[in-house]
Protein backbone atom coordinates (compact mmCIF):
# COMPACT_ATOMS: atom_id res chain seq x y z
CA UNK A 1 -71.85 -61.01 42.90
CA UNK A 2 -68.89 -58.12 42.88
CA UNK A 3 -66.69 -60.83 44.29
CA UNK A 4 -67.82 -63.79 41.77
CA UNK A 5 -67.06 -61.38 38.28
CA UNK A 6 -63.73 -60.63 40.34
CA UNK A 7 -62.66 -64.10 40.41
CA UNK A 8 -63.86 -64.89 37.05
CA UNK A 9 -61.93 -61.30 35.86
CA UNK A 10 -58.57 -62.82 37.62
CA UNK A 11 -58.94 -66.22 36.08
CA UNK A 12 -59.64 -64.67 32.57
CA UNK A 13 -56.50 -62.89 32.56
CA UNK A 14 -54.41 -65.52 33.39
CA UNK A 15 -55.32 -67.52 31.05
CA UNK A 16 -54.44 -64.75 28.61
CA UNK A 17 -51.52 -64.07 30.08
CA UNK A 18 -50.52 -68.03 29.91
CA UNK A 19 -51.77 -67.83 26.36
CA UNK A 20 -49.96 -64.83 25.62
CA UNK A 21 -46.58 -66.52 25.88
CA UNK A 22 -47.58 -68.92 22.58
CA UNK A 23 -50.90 -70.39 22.62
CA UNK A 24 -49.70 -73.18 20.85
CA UNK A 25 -47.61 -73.98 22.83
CA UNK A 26 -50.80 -75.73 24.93
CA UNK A 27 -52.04 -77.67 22.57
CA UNK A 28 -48.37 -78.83 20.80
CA UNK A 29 -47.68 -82.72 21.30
CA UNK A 30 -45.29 -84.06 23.18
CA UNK A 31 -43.16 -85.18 20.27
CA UNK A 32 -43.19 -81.21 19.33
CA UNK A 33 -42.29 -80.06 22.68
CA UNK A 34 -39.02 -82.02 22.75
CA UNK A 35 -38.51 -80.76 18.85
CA UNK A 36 -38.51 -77.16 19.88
CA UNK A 37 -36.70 -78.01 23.35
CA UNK A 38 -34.02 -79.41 21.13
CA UNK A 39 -33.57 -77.08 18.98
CA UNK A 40 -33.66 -74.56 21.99
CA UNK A 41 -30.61 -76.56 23.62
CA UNK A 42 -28.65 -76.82 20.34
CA UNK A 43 -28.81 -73.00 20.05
CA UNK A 44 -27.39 -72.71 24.06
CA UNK A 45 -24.92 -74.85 23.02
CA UNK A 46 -26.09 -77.79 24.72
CA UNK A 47 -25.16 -80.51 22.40
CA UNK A 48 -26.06 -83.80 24.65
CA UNK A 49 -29.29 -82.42 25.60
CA UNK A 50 -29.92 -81.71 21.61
CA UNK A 51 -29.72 -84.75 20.59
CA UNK A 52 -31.49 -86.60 23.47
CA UNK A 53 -34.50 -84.12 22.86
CA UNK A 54 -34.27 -84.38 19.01
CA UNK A 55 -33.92 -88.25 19.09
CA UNK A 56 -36.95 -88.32 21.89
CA UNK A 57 -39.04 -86.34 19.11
CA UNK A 58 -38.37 -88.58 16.55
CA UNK A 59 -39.13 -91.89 18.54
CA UNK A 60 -42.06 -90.10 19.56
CA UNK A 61 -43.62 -89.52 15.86
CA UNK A 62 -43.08 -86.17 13.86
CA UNK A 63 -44.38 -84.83 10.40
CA UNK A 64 -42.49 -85.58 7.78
CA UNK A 65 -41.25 -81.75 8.17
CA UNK A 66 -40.91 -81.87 11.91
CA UNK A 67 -38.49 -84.75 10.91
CA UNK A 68 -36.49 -83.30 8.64
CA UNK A 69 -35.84 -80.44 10.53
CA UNK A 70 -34.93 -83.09 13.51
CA UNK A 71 -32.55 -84.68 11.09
CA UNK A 72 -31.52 -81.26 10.26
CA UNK A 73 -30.64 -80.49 13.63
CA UNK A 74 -29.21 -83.43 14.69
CA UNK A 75 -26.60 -83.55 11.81
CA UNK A 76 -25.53 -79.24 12.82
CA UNK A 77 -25.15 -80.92 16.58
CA UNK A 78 -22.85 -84.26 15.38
CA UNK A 79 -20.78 -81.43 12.78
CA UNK A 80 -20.18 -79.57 15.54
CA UNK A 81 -19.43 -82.19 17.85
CA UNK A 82 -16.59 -83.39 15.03
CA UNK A 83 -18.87 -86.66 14.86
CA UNK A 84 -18.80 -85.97 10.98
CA UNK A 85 -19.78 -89.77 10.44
CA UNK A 86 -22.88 -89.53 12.17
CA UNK A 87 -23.50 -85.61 10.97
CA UNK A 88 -23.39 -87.16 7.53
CA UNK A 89 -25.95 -90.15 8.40
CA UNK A 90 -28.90 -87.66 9.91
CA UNK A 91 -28.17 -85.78 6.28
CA UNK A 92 -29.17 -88.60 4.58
CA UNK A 93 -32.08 -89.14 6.63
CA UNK A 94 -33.12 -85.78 6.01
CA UNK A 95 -32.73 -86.21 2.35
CA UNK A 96 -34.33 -89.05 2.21
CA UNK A 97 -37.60 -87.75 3.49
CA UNK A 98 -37.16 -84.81 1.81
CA UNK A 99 -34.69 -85.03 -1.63
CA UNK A 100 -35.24 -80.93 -1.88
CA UNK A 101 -33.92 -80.56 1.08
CA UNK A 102 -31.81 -76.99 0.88
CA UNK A 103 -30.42 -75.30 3.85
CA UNK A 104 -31.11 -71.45 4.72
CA UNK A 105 -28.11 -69.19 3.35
CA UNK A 106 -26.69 -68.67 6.88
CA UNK A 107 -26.33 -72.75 7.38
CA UNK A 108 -25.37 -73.51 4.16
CA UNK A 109 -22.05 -71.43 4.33
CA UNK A 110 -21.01 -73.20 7.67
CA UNK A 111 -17.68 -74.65 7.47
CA UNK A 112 -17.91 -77.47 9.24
CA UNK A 113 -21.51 -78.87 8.03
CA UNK A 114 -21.79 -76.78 4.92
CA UNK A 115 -19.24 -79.37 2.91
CA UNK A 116 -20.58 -82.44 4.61
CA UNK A 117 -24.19 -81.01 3.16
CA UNK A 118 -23.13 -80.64 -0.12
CA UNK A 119 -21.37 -84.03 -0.48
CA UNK A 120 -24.70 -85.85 1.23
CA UNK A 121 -26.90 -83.81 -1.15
CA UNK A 122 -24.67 -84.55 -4.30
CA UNK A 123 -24.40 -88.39 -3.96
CA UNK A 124 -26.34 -90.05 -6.55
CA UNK A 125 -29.12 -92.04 -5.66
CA UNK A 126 -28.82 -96.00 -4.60
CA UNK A 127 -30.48 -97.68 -6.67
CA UNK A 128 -29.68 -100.97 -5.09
CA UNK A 129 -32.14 -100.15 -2.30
C-alpha cells in the first residue's frame, strides 16, 4: 500500500511540475501553439521561422485577436526584413479586423515600422470595396 501512495505521490508531482511551466499551455490549440512559437522566433531574431509559424497559425484558424496580433507580428518581421511592401499589407490586414488597432508605446516609436504604421492606419477607408 506504502508503495501504491508512492507511485501515485510521484505521478502527482509531475503533473504539477508539467503544469507548473503554464498550464495552458496543455490545453492551447494548435493554431495557438504556432502563434506563441512565432512570436517566440521573431523575438530570437528568427525571421523565416516567424513568419512560417505566424502564417501556419493563421491558416490554422485564430480569434479575431489572435489574428491581429499575427498580422501584427508578421508586418514587425517583413519591416525588419526591409520587405516594407509586404510589412504594409499584414498592416492592413490587421486593421481591417481590427480599425482600433494602436500599437504599444515601445512599437509605435520604431523607425522602421513605426512610419509604415502610421501611413497604413491614416489611409482613408475604400469605399469601393
Amino acid at each position: 500500500m506504502k508503495t501504491m501512495r508512492s507511485i501515485m505521490l510521484i505521478a502527482l508531482i509531475g503533473l504539477l511540475a508539467s503544469c507548473a511551466s503554464g498550464p495552458t499551455k496543455l490545453f492551447e490549440s494548435k493554431a495557438n501553439q504556432a502563434l506563441s512559437a512565432g512570436i517566440d522566433a521573431y523575438g530570437e531574431g528568427k525571421y523565416p521561422d516567424a513568419v512560417k509559424n505566424l502564417q501556419s497559425a493563421l491558416d490554422q484558424g485564430l480569434s479575431a485577436s489572435d489574428q491581429v496580433k499575427a498580422h501584427k507580428y508578421l508586418a514587425f518581421t517583413h519591416c525588419v526584413s526591409g520587405k516594407e511592401r509586404l510589412c504594409r499589407e499584414e498592416f492592413r490586414k490587421a486593421l481591417d479586423i481590427n480599425p482600433n488597432l494602436e500599437l504599444e508605446p515601445a512599437e509605435v516609436g520604431h523607425p522602421t515600422w513605426g512610419p509604415v504604421f502610421r501611413s497604413v492606419k491614416s489611409r482613408k477607408p475604400d469605399t469601393k470595396k
